[in-house]
C-alpha atoms as a PDB file:
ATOM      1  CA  UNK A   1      94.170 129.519 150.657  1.00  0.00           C
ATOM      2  CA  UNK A   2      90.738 130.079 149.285  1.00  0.00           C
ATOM      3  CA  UNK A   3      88.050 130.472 151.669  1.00  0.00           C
ATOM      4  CA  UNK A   4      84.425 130.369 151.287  1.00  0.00           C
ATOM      5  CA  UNK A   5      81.154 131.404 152.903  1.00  0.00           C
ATOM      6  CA  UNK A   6      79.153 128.147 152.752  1.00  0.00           C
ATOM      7  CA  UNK A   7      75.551 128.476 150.923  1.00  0.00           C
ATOM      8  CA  UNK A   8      72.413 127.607 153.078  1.00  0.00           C
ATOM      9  CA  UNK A   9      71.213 124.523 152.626  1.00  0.00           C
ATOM     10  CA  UNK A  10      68.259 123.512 151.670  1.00  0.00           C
ATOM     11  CA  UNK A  11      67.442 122.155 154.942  1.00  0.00           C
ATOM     12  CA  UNK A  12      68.670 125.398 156.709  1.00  0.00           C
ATOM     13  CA  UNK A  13      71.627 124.369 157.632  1.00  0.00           C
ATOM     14  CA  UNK A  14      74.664 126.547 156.312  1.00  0.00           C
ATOM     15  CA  UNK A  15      76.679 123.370 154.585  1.00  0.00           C
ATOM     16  CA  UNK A  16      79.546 123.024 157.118  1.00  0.00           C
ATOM     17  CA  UNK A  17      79.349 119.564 158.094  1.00  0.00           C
ATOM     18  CA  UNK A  18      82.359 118.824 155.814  1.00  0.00           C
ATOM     19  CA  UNK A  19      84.195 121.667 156.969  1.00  0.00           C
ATOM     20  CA  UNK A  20      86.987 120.843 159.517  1.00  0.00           C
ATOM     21  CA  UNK A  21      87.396 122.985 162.595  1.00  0.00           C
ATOM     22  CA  UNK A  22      89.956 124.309 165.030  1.00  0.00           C
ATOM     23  CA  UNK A  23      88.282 123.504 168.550  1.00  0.00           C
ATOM     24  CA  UNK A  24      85.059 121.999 167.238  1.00  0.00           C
ATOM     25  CA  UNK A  25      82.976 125.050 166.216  1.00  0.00           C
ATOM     26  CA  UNK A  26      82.919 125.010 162.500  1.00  0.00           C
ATOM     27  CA  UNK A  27      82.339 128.967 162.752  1.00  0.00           C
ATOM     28  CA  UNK A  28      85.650 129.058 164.238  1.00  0.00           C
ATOM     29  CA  UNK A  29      88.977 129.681 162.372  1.00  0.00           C
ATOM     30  CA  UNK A  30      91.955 127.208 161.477  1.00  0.00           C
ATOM     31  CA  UNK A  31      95.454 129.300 162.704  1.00  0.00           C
ATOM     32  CA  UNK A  32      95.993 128.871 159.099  1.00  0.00           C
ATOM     33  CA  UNK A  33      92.797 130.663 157.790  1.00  0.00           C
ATOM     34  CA  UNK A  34      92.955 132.591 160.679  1.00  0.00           C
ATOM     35  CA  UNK A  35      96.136 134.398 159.314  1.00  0.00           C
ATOM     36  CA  UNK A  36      94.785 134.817 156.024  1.00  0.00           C
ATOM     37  CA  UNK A  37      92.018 136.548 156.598  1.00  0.00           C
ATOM     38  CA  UNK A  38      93.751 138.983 159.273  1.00  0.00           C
ATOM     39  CA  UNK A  39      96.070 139.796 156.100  1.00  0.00           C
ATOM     40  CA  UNK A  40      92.696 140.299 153.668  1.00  0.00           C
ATOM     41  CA  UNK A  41      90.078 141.618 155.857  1.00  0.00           C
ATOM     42  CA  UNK A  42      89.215 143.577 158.925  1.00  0.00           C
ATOM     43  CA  UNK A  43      88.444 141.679 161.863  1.00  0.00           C
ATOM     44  CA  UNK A  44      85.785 142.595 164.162  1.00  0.00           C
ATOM     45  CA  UNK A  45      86.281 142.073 167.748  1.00  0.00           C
ATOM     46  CA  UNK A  46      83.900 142.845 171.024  1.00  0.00           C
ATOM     47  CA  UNK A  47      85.850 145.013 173.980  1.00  0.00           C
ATOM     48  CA  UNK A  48      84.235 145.322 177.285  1.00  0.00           C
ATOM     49  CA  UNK A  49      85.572 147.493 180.249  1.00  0.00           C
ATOM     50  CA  UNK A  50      84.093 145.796 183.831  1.00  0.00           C
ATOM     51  CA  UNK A  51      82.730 147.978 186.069  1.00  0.00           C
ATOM     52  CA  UNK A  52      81.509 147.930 189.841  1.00  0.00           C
ATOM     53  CA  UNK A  53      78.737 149.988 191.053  1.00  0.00           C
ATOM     54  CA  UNK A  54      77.393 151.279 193.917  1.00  0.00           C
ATOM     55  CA  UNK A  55      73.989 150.811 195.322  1.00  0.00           C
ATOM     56  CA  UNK A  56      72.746 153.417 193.120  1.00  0.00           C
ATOM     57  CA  UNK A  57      74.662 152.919 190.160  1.00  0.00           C
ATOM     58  CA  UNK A  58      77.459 154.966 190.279  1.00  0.00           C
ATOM     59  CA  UNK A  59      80.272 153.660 189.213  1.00  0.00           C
ATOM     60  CA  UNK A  60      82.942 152.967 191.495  1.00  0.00           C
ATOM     61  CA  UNK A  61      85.717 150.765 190.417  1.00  0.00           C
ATOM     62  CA  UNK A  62      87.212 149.773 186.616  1.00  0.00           C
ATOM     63  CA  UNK A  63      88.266 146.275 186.002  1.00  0.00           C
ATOM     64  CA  UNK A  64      91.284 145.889 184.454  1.00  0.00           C
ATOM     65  CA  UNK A  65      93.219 142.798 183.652  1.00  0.00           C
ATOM     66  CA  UNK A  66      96.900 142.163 184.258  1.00  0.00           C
ATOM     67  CA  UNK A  67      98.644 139.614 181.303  1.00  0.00           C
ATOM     68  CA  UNK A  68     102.099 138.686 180.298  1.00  0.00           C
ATOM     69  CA  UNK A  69     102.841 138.459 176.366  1.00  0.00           C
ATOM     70  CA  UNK A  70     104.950 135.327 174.669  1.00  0.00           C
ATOM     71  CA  UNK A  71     107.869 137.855 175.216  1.00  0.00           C
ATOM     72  CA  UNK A  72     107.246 137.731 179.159  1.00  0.00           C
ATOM     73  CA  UNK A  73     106.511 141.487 179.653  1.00  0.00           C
ATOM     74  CA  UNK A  74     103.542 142.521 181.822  1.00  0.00           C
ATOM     75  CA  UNK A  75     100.783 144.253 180.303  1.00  0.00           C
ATOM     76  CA  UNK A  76      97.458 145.640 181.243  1.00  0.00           C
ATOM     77  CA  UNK A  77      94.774 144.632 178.562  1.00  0.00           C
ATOM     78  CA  UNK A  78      90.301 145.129 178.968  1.00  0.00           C
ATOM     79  CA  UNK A  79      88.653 142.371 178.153  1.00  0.00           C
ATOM     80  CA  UNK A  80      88.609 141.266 173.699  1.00  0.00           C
ATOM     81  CA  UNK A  81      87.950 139.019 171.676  1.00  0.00           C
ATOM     82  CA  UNK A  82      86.575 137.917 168.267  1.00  0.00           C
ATOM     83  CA  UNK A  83      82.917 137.634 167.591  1.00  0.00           C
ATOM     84  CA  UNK A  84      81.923 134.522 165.533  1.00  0.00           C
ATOM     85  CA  UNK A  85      80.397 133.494 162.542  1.00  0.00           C
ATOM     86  CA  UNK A  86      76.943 133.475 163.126  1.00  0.00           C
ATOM     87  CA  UNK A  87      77.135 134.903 166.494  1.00  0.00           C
ATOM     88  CA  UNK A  88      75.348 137.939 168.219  1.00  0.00           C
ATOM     89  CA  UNK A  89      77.235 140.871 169.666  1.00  0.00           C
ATOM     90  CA  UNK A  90      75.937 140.073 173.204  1.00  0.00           C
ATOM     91  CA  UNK A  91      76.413 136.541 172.986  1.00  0.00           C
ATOM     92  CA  UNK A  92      80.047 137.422 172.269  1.00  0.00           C
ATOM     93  CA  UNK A  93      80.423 139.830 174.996  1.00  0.00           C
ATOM     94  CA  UNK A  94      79.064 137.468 177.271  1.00  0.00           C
ATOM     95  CA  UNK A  95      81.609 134.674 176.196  1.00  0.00           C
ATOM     96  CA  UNK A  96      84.450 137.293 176.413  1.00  0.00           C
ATOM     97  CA  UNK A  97      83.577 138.327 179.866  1.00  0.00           C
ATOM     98  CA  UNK A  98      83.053 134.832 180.368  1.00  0.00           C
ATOM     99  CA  UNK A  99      86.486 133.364 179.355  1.00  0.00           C
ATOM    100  CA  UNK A 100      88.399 136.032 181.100  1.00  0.00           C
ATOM    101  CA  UNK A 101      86.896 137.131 183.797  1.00  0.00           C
ATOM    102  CA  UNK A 102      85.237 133.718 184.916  1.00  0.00           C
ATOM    103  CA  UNK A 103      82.219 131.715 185.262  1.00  0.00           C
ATOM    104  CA  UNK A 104      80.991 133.673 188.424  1.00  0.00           C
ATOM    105  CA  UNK A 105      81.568 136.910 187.129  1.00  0.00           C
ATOM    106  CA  UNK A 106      77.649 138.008 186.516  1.00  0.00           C
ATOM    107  CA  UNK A 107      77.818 140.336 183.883  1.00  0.00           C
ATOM    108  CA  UNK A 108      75.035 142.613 183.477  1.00  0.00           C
ATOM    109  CA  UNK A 109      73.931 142.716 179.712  1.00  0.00           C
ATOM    110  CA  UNK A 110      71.679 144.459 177.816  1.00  0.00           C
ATOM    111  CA  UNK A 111      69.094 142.657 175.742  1.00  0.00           C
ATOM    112  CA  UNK A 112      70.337 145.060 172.955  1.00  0.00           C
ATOM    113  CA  UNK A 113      73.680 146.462 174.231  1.00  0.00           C
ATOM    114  CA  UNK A 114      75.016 149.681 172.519  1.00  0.00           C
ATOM    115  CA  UNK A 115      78.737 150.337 172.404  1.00  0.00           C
ATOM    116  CA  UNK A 116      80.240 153.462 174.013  1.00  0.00           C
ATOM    117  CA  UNK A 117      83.018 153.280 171.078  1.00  0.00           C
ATOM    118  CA  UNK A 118      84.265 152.099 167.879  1.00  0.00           C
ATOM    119  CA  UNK A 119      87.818 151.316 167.913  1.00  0.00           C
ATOM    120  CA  UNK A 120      89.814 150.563 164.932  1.00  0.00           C
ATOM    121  CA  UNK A 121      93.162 149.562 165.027  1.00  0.00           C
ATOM    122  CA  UNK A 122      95.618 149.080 162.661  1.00  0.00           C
ATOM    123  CA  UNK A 123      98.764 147.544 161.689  1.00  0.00           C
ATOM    124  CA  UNK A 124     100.692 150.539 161.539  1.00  0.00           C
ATOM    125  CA  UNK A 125     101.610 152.716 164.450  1.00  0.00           C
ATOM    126  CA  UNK A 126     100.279 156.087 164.178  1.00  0.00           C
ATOM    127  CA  UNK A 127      97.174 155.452 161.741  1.00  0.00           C
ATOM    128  CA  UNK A 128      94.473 155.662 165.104  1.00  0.00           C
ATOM    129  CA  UNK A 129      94.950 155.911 168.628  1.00  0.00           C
ATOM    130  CA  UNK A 130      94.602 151.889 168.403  1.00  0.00           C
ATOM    131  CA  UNK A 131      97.451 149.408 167.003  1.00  0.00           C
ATOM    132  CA  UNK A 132      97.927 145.611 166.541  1.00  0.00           C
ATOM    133  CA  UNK A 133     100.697 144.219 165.152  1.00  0.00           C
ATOM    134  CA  UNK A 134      98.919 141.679 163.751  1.00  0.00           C
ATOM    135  CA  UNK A 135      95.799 142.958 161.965  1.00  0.00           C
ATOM    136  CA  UNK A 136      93.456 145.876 161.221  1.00  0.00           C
ATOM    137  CA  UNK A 137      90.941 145.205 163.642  1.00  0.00           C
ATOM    138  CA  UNK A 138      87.527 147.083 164.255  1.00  0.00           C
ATOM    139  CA  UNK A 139      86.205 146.614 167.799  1.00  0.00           C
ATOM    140  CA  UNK A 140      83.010 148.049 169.786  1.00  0.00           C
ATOM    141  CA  UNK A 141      83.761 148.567 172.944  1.00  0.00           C
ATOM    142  CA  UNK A 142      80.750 148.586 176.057  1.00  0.00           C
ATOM    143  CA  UNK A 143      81.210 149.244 179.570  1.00  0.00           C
ATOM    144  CA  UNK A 144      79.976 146.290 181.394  1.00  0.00           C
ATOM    145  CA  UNK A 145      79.323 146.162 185.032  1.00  0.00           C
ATOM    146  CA  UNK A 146      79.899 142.974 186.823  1.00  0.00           C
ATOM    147  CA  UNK A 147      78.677 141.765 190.227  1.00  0.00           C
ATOM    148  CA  UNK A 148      79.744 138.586 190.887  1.00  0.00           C
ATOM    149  CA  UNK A 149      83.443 137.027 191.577  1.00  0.00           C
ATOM    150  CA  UNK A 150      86.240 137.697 188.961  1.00  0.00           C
ATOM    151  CA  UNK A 151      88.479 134.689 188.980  1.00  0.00           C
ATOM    152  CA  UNK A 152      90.576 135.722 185.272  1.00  0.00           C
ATOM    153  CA  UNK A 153      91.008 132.923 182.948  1.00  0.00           C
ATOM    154  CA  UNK A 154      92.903 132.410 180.017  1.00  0.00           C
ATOM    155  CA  UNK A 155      96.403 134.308 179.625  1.00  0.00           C
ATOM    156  CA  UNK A 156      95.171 136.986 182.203  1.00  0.00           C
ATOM    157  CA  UNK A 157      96.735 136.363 185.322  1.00  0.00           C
ATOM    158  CA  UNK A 158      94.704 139.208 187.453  1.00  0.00           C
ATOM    159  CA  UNK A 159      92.229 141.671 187.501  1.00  0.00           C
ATOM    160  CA  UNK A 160      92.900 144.888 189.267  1.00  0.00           C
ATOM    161  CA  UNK A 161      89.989 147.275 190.292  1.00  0.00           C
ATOM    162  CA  UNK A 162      91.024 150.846 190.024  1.00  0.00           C
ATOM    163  CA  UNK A 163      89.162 153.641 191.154  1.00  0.00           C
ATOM    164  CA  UNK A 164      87.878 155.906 187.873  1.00  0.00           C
ATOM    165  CA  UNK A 165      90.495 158.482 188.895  1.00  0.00           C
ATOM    166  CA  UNK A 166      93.318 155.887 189.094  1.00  0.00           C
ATOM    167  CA  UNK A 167      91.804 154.325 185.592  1.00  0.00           C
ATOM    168  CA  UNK A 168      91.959 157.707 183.740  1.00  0.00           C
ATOM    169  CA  UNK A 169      95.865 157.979 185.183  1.00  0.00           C
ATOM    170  CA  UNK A 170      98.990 158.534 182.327  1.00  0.00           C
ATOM    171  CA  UNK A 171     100.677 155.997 184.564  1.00  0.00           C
ATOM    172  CA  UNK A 172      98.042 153.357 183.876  1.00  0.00           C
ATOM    173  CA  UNK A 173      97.698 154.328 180.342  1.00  0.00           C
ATOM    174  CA  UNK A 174     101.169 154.084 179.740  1.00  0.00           C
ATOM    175  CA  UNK A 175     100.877 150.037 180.829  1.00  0.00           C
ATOM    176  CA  UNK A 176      98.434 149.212 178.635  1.00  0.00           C
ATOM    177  CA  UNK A 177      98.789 147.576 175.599  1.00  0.00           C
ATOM    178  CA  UNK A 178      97.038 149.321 171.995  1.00  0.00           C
ATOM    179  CA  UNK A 179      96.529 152.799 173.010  1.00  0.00           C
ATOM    180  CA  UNK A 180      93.673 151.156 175.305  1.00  0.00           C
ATOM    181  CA  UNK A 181      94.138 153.250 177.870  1.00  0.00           C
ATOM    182  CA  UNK A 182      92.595 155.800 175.650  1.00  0.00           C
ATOM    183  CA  UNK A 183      89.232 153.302 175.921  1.00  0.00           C
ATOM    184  CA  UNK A 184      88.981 153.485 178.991  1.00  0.00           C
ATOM    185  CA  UNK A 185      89.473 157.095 179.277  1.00  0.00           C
ATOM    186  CA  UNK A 186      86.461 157.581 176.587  1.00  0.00           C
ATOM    187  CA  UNK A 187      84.840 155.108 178.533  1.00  0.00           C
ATOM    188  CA  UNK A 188      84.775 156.903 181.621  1.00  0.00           C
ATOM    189  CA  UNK A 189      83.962 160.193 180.166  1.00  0.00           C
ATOM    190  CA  UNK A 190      81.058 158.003 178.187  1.00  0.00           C
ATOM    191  CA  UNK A 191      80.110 157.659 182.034  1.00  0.00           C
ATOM    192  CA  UNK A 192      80.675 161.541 182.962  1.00  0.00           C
ATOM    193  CA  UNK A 193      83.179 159.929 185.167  1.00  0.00           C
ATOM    194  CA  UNK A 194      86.386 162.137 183.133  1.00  0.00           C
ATOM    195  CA  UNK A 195      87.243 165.479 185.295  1.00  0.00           C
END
């Protein structure tokens, strides 16, 4: 299945009007397309590790979110996700934190965030720290701290605050899915948190 980037317009607009969409957002991807392109391209996806703080910044607890795959094991995951067509880095962290951590989470964003990381995972095992099955994705990962209520939405069914010694643990690497327990470990050295 062929797909294009739409020209501009002459009005401005970027010509998707006749474009049908999955959920409405004609930036998003059909299942269909959404398959091809994971088999053409590399996808690029927006990981954020939530973090707690003290009253003067020190961090203090890692968020980490318990989920159960279409197989029915239990996983630990951070939060991911895509970033659209058209859409800024933060404004896809923000909808990320958002969607699984819940409305009255209060992230704390930059107004020009800078990742800690650049993950790239790939199909095959072995090729990075990072795999997915289902695509060779390329993710930039930011520690975000959070001060509001984390309520997980979506297929997360918890999030579990560790302390940074507990996060940087083989036990809770070992649960969590993509070699990202190796984020979080460069995430909390990132933070001079890794002893």
């Amino acid at each position: 299945m062929a797909v294009r980037t739409p020209d501009p317009d002459p009005d401005g607009g970027f010509g998707f009007n006749d474009v049908p969409s999955a959920d409405g957002n004609p930036a998003w991807l059909s299942d269909i397309e959404l398959e091809e392109a994971r088999r053409r391209l590399p996808m690029l996806y927006v990981e954020a590790i939530p973090v707690r703080s003290d009253g003067s910044g020190q961090v203090t607890s890692v968020g980490v979110l318990l989920r159960s795959t279409p197989m029915g094991e239990m996983t630990r995951t951070i939060v991911s996700g895509r970033v659209r067509y058209g859409e800024t880095i933060r404004d896809a962290l923000f909808r990320h934190v958002e969607n699984d951590l819940g409305p009255m989470a209060f992230p704390l964003l930059p107004a020009s965030p800078a990742p800690f990381a650049v993950a790239e995972y790939f199909p095959i095992p072995g090729v990075s720290a990072f795999h997915d099955d289902r695509q060779h994705a390329v993710s930039l990962a930011f520690v975000v701290p959070v001060t509001g209520t984390c309520e997980p939405r979506q297929d997360a069914l918890e999030v579990t605050w560790f302390s940074p010694e507990e996060a940087a643990s083989d036990a809770l690497s070992a649960e969590m899915e993509g070699g990202r327990g190796t984020l979080i470990r460069q995430a909390l050295a990132h933070l001079g948190l890794l002893r």
